[in-house]
C-alpha atoms as a PDB file:
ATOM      1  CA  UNK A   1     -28.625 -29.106   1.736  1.00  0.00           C
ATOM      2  CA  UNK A   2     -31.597 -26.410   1.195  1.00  0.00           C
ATOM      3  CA  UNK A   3     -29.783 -23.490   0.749  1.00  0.00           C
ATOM      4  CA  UNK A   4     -32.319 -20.323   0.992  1.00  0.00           C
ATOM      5  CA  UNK A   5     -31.397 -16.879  -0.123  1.00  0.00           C
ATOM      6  CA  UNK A   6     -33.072 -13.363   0.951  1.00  0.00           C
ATOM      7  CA  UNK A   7     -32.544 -10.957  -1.516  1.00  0.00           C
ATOM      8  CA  UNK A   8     -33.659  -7.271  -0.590  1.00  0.00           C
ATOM      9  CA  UNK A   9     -32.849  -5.648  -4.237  1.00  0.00           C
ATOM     10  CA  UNK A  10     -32.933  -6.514  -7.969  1.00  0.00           C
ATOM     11  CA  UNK A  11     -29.155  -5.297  -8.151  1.00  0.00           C
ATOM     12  CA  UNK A  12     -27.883  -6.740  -5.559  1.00  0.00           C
ATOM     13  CA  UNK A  13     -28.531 -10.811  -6.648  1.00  0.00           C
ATOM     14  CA  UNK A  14     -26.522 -13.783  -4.778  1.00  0.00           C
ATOM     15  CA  UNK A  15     -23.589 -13.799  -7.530  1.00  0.00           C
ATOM     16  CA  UNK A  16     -21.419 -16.130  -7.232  1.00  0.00           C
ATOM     17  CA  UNK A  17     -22.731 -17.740  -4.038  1.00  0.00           C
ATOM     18  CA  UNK A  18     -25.674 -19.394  -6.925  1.00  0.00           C
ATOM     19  CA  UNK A  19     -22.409 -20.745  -8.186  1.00  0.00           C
ATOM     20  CA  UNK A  20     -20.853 -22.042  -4.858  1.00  0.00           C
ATOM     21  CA  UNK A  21     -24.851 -23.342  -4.286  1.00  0.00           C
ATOM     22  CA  UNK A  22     -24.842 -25.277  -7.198  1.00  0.00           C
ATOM     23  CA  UNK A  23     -21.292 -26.489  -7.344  1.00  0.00           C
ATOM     24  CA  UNK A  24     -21.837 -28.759  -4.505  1.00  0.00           C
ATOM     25  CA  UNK A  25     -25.471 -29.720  -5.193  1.00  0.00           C
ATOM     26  CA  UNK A  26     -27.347 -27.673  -3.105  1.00  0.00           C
ATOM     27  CA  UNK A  27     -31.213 -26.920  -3.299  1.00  0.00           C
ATOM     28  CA  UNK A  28     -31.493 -22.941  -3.906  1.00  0.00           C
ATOM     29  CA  UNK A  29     -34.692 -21.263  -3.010  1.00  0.00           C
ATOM     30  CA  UNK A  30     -34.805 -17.457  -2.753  1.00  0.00           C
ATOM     31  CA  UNK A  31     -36.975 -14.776  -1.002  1.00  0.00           C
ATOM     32  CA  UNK A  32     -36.706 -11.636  -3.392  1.00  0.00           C
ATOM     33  CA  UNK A  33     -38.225  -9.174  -0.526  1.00  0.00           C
ATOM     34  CA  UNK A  34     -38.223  -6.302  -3.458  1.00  0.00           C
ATOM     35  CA  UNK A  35     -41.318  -8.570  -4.883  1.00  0.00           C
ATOM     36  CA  UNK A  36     -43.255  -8.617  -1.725  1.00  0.00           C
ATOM     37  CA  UNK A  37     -42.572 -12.379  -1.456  1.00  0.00           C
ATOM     38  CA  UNK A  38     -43.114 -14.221   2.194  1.00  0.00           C
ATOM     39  CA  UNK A  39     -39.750 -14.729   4.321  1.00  0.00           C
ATOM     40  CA  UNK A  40     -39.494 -18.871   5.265  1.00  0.00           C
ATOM     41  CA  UNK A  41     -39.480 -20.529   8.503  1.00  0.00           C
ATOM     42  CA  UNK A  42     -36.679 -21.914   9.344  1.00  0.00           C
ATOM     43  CA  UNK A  43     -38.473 -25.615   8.546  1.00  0.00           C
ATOM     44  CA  UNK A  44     -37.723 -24.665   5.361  1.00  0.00           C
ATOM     45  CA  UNK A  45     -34.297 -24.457   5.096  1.00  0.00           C
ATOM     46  CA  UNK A  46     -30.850 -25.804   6.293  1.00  0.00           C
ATOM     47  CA  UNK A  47     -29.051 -22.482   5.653  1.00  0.00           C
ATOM     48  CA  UNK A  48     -30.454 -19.218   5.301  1.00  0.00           C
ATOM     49  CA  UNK A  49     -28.413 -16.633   3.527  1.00  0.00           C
ATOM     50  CA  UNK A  50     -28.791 -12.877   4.256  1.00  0.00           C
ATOM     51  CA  UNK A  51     -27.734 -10.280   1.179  1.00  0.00           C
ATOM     52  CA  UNK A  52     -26.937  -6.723   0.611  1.00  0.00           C
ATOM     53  CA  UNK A  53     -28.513  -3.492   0.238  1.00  0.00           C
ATOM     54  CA  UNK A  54     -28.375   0.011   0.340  1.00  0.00           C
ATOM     55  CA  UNK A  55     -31.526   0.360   3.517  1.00  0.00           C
ATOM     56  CA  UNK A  56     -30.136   0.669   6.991  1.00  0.00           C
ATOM     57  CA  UNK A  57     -30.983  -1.505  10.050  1.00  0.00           C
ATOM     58  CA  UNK A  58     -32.524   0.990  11.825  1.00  0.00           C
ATOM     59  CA  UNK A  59     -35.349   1.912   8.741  1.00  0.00           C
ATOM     60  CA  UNK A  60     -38.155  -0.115  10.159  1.00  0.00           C
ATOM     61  CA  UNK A  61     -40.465   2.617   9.774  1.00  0.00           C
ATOM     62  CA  UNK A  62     -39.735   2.935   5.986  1.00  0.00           C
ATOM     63  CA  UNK A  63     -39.220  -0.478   5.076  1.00  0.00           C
ATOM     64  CA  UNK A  64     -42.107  -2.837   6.116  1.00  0.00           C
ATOM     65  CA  UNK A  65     -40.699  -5.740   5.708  1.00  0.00           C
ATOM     66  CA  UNK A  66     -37.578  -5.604   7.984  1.00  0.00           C
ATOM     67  CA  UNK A  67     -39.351  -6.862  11.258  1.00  0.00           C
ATOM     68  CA  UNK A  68     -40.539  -9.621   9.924  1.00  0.00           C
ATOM     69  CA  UNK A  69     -37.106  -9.968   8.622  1.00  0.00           C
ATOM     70  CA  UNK A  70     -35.472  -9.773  11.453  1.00  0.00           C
ATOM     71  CA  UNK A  71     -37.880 -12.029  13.475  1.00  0.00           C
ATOM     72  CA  UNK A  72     -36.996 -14.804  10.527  1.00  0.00           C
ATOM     73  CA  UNK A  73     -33.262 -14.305  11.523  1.00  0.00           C
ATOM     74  CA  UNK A  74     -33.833 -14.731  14.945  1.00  0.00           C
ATOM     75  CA  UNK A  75     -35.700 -17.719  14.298  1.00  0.00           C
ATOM     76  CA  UNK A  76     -33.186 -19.365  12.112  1.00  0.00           C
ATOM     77  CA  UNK A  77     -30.429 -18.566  14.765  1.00  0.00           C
ATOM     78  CA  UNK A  78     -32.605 -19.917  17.941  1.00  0.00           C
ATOM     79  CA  UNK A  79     -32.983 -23.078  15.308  1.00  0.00           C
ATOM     80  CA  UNK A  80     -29.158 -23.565  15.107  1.00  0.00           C
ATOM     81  CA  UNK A  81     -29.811 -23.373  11.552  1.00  0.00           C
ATOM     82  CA  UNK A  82     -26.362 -22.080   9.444  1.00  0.00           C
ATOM     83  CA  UNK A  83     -26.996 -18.436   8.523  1.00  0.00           C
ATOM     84  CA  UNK A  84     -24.570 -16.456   6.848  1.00  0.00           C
ATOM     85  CA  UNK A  85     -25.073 -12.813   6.254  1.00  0.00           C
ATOM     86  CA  UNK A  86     -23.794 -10.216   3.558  1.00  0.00           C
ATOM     87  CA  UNK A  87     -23.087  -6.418   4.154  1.00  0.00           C
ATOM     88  CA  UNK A  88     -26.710  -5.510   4.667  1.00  0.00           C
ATOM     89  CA  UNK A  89     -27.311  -9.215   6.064  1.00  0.00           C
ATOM     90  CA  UNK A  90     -24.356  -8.684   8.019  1.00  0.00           C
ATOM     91  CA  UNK A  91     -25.535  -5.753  10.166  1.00  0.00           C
ATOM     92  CA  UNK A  92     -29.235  -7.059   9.878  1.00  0.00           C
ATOM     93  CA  UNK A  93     -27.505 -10.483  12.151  1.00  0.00           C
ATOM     94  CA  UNK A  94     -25.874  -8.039  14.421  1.00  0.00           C
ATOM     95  CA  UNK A  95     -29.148  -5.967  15.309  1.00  0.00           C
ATOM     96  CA  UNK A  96     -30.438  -9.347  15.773  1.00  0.00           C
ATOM     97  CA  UNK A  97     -27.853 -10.264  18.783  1.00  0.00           C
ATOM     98  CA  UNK A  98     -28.421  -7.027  20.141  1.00  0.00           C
ATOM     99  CA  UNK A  99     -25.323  -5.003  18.701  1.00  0.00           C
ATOM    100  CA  UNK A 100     -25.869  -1.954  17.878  1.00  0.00           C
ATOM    101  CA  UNK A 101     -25.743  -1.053  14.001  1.00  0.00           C
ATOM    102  CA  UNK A 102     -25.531   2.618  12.927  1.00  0.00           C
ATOM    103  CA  UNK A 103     -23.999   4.957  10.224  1.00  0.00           C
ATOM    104  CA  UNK A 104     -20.006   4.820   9.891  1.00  0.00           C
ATOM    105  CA  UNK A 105     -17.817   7.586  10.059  1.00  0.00           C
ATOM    106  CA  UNK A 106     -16.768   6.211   6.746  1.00  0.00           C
ATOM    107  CA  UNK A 107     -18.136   5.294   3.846  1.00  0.00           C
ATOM    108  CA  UNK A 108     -15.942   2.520   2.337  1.00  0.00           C
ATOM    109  CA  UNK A 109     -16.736   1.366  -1.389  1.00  0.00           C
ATOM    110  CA  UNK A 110     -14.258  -0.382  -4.056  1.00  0.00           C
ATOM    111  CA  UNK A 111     -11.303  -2.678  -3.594  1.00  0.00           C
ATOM    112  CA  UNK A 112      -9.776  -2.428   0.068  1.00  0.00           C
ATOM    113  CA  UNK A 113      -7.363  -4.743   1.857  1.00  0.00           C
ATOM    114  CA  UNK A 114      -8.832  -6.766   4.428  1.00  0.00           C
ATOM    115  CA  UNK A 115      -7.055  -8.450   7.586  1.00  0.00           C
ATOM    116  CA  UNK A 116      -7.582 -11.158   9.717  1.00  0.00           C
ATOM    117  CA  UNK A 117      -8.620  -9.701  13.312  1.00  0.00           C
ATOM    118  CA  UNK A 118      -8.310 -12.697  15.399  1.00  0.00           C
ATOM    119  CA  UNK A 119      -6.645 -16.405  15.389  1.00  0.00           C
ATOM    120  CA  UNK A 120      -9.823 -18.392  14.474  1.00  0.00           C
ATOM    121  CA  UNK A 121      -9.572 -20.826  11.918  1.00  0.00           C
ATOM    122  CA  UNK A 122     -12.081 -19.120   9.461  1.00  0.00           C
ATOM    123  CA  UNK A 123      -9.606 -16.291   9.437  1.00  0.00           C
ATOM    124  CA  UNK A 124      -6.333 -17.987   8.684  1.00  0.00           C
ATOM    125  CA  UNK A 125      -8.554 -19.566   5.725  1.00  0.00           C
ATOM    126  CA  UNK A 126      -7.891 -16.124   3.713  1.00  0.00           C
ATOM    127  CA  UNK A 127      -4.298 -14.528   2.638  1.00  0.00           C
ATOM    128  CA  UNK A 128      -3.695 -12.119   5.396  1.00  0.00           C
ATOM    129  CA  UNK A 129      -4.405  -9.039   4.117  1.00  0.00           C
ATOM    130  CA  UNK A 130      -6.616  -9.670   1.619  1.00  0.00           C
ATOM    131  CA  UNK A 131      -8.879  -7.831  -0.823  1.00  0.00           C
ATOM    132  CA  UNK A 132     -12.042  -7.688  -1.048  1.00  0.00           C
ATOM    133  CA  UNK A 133     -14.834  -5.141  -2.078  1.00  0.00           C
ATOM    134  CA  UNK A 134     -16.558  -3.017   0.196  1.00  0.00           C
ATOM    135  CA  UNK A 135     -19.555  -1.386  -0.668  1.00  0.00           C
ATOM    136  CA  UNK A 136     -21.558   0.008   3.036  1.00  0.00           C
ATOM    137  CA  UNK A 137     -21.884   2.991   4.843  1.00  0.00           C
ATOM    138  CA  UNK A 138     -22.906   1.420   8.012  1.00  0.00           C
ATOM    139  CA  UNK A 139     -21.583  -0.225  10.533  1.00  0.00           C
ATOM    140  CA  UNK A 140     -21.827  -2.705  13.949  1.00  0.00           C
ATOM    141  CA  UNK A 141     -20.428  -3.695  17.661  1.00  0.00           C
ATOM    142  CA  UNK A 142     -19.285  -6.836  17.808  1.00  0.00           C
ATOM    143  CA  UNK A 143     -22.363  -8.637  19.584  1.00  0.00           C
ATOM    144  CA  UNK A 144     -21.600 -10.504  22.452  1.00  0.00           C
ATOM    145  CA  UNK A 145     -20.622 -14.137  22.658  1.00  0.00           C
ATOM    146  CA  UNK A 146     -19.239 -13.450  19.148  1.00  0.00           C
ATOM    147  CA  UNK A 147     -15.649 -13.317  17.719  1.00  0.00           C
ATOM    148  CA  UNK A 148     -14.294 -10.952  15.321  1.00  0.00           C
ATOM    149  CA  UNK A 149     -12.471 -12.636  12.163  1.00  0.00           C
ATOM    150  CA  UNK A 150     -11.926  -9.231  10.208  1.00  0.00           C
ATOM    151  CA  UNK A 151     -11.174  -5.228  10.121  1.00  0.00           C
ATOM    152  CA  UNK A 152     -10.167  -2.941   7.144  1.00  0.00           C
ATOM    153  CA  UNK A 153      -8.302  -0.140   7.858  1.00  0.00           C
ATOM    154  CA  UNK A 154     -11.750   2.145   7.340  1.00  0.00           C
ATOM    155  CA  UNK A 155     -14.075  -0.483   9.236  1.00  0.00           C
ATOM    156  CA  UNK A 156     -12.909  -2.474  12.911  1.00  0.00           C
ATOM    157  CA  UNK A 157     -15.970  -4.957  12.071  1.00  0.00           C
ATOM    158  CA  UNK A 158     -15.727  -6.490   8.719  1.00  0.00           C
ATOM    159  CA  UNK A 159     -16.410  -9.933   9.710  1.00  0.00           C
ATOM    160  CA  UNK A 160     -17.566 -12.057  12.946  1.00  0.00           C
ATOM    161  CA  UNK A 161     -18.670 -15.440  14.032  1.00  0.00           C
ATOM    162  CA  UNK A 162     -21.272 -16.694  16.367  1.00  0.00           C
ATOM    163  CA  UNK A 163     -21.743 -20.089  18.072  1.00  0.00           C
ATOM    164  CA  UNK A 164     -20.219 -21.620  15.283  1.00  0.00           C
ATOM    165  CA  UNK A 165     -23.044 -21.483  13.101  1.00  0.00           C
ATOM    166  CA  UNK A 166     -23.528 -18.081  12.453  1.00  0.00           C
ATOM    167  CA  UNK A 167     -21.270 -15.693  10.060  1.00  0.00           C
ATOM    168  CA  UNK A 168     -21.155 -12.377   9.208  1.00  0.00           C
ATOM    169  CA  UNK A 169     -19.549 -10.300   6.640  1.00  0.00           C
ATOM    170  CA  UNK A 170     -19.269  -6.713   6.345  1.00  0.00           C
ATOM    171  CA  UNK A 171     -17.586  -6.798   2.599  1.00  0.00           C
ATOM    172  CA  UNK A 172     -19.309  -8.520  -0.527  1.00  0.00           C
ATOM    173  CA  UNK A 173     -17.117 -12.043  -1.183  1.00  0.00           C
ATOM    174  CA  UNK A 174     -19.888 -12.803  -3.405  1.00  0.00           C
ATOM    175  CA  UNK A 175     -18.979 -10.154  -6.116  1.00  0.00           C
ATOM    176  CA  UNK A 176     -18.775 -11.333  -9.722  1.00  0.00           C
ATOM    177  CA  UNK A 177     -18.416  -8.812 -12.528  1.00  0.00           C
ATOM    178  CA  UNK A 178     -22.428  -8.112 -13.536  1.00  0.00           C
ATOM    179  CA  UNK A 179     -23.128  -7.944 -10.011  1.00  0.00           C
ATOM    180  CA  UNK A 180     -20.461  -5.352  -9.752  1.00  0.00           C
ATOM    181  CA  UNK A 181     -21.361  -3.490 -12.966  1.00  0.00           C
ATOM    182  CA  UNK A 182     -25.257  -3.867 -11.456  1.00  0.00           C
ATOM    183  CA  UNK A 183     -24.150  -1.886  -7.932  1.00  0.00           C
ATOM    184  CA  UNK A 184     -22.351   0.687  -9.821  1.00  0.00           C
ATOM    185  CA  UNK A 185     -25.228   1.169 -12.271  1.00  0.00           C
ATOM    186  CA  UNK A 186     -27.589   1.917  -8.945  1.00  0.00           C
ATOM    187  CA  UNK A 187     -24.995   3.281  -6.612  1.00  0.00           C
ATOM    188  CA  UNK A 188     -22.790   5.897  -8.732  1.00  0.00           C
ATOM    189  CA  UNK A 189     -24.133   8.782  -6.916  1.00  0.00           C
ATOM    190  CA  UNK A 190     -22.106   7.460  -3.517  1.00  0.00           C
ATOM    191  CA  UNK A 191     -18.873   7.579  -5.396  1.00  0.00           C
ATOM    192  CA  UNK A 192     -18.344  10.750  -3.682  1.00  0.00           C
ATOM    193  CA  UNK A 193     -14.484  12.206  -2.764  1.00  0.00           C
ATOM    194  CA  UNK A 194     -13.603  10.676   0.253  1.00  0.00           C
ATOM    195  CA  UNK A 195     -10.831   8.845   1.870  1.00  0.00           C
ATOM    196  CA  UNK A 196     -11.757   5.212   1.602  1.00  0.00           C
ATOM    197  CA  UNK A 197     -14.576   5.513  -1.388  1.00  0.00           C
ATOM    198  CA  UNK A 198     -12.957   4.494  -4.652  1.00  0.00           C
ATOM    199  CA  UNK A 199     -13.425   6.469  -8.375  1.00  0.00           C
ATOM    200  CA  UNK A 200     -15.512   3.960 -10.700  1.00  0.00           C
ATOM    201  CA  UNK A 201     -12.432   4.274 -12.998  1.00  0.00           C
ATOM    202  CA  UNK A 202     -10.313   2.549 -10.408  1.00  0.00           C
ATOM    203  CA  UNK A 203     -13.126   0.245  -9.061  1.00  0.00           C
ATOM    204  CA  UNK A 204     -13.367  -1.164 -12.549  1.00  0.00           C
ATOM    205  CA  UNK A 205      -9.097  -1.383 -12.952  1.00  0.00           C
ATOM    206  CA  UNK A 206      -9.034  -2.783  -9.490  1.00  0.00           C
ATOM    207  CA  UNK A 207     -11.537  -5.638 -10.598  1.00  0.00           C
ATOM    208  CA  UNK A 208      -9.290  -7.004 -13.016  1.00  0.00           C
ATOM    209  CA  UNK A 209      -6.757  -7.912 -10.751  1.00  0.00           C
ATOM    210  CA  UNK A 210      -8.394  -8.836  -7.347  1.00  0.00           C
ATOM    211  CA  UNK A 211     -11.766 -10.697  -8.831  1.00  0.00           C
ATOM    212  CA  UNK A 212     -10.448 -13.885  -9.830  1.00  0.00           C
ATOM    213  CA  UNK A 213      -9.567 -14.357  -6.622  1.00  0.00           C
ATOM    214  CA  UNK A 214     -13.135 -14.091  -4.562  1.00  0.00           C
ATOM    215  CA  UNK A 215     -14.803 -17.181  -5.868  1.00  0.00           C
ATOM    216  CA  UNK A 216     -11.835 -19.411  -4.395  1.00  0.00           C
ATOM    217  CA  UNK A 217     -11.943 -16.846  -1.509  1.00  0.00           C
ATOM    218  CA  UNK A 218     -15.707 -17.670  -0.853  1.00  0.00           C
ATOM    219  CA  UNK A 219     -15.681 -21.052  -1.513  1.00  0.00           C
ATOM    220  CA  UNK A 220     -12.654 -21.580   0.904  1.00  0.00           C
ATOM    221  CA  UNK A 221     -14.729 -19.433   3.543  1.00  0.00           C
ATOM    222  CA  UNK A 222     -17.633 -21.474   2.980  1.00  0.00           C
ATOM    223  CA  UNK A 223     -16.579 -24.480   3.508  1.00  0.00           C
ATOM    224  CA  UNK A 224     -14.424 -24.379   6.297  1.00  0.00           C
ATOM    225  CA  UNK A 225     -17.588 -22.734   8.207  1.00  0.00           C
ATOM    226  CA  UNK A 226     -20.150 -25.497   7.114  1.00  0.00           C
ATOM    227  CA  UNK A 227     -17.286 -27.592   8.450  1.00  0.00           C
ATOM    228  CA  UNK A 228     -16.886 -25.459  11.890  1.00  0.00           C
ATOM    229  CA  UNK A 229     -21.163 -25.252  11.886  1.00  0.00           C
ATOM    230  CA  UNK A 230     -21.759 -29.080  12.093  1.00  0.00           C
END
């Protein structure tokens, strides 16, 4: 399967979803939008993957790229191709079905228990709660037609699905540790005091014990939607 990555910034690569990519033998091409490259049409690609970033939905004016972006989205959903989207990619899939997308009352950054929001199997893939890490100050309604799979005690939308073939996450299942070390690096200046935003001194103790499990996490998630999308 052509498996095609948007990436918005340098820090914020695919991690381990290369790994997932490769594991299984698919063919990875990425769009790094931070180098002005050209968004594909969805000829190009069986699934289009949608990553992370610290712009908001609603930047148009300051960021270029993200009609175009957002038109290639579309496109790939109208296609029925498989489109998964990350944080960023998450909300950018929402705007896309019409939800609306906006700033959360909330920022909610580091290791938080997540919990399954609604009997689909994609949700009952997961330990219920689990953890995963959060890193967003935004947030989204549930577009229509869809079906909410997650919610965190800071965020009611961490997670939906959409005709089967098209899944959002709020929270980062792709983090691996220099991915992680990467976001801190760019991002330290959000670690402000606040009720659901972590310290980087616990983000980093917090990593030791919940990261080994997000690569089986993702890959379980994965799967069992390429299974549900065809």
């Amino acid at each position: 399967m052509r498996v095609h990555f948007i990436q918005h910034v340098s820090f914020e690569n695919p991690g381990s979803l290369l790994q997932w990519a490769k594991n299984v033998g698919h063919q990875i091409h990425i769009t790094r939008v931070f180098n002005d490259e050209p968004f594909p049409t969805a000829e190009e690609y069986d699934m289009l993957i949608i990553m992370g970033g610290p712009m908001g939905v609603y930047q148009e004016k300051k960021f270029k790229w993200m009609t175009a972006e957002k038109f290639c989205i579309e496109q790939a959903i109208q296609a029925n191709k498989k489109v998964v989207g990350i944080c960023l990619g998450s909300q950018l899939i929402a705007a896309v079905l019409g939800a609306g997308v906006y700033a959360h009352v909330q920022q909610e950054i580091g290791w938080w228990p997540i919990y399954s929001s609604y009997s689909h199997p994609l949700a009952q893939l997961l330990p219920q709660p689990f953890h995963g890490f959060h890193w967003h100050g935004d947030t989204f309604d549930l577009p229509a037609n869809a079906v909410s799979l997650f919610h965190s005690d800071a965020c009611t939308q961490q997670g939906f699905i959409y005709q089967n073939h098209v899944l959002a996450l709020q929270f980062h299942p792709e983090i691996e540790m220099h991915l992680l070390l990467q976001m801190l690096q760019h991002g330290k200046h959000e670690l402000t005091n606040a009720p659901f935003v972590q310290t980087e001194h616990m983000i980093i103790k917090q990593t030791e014990k919940y990261l080994p499990q997000q690569m089986p996490f993702l890959t379980r998630l994965l799967d069992g939607f390429l299974q549900h999308a065809d």
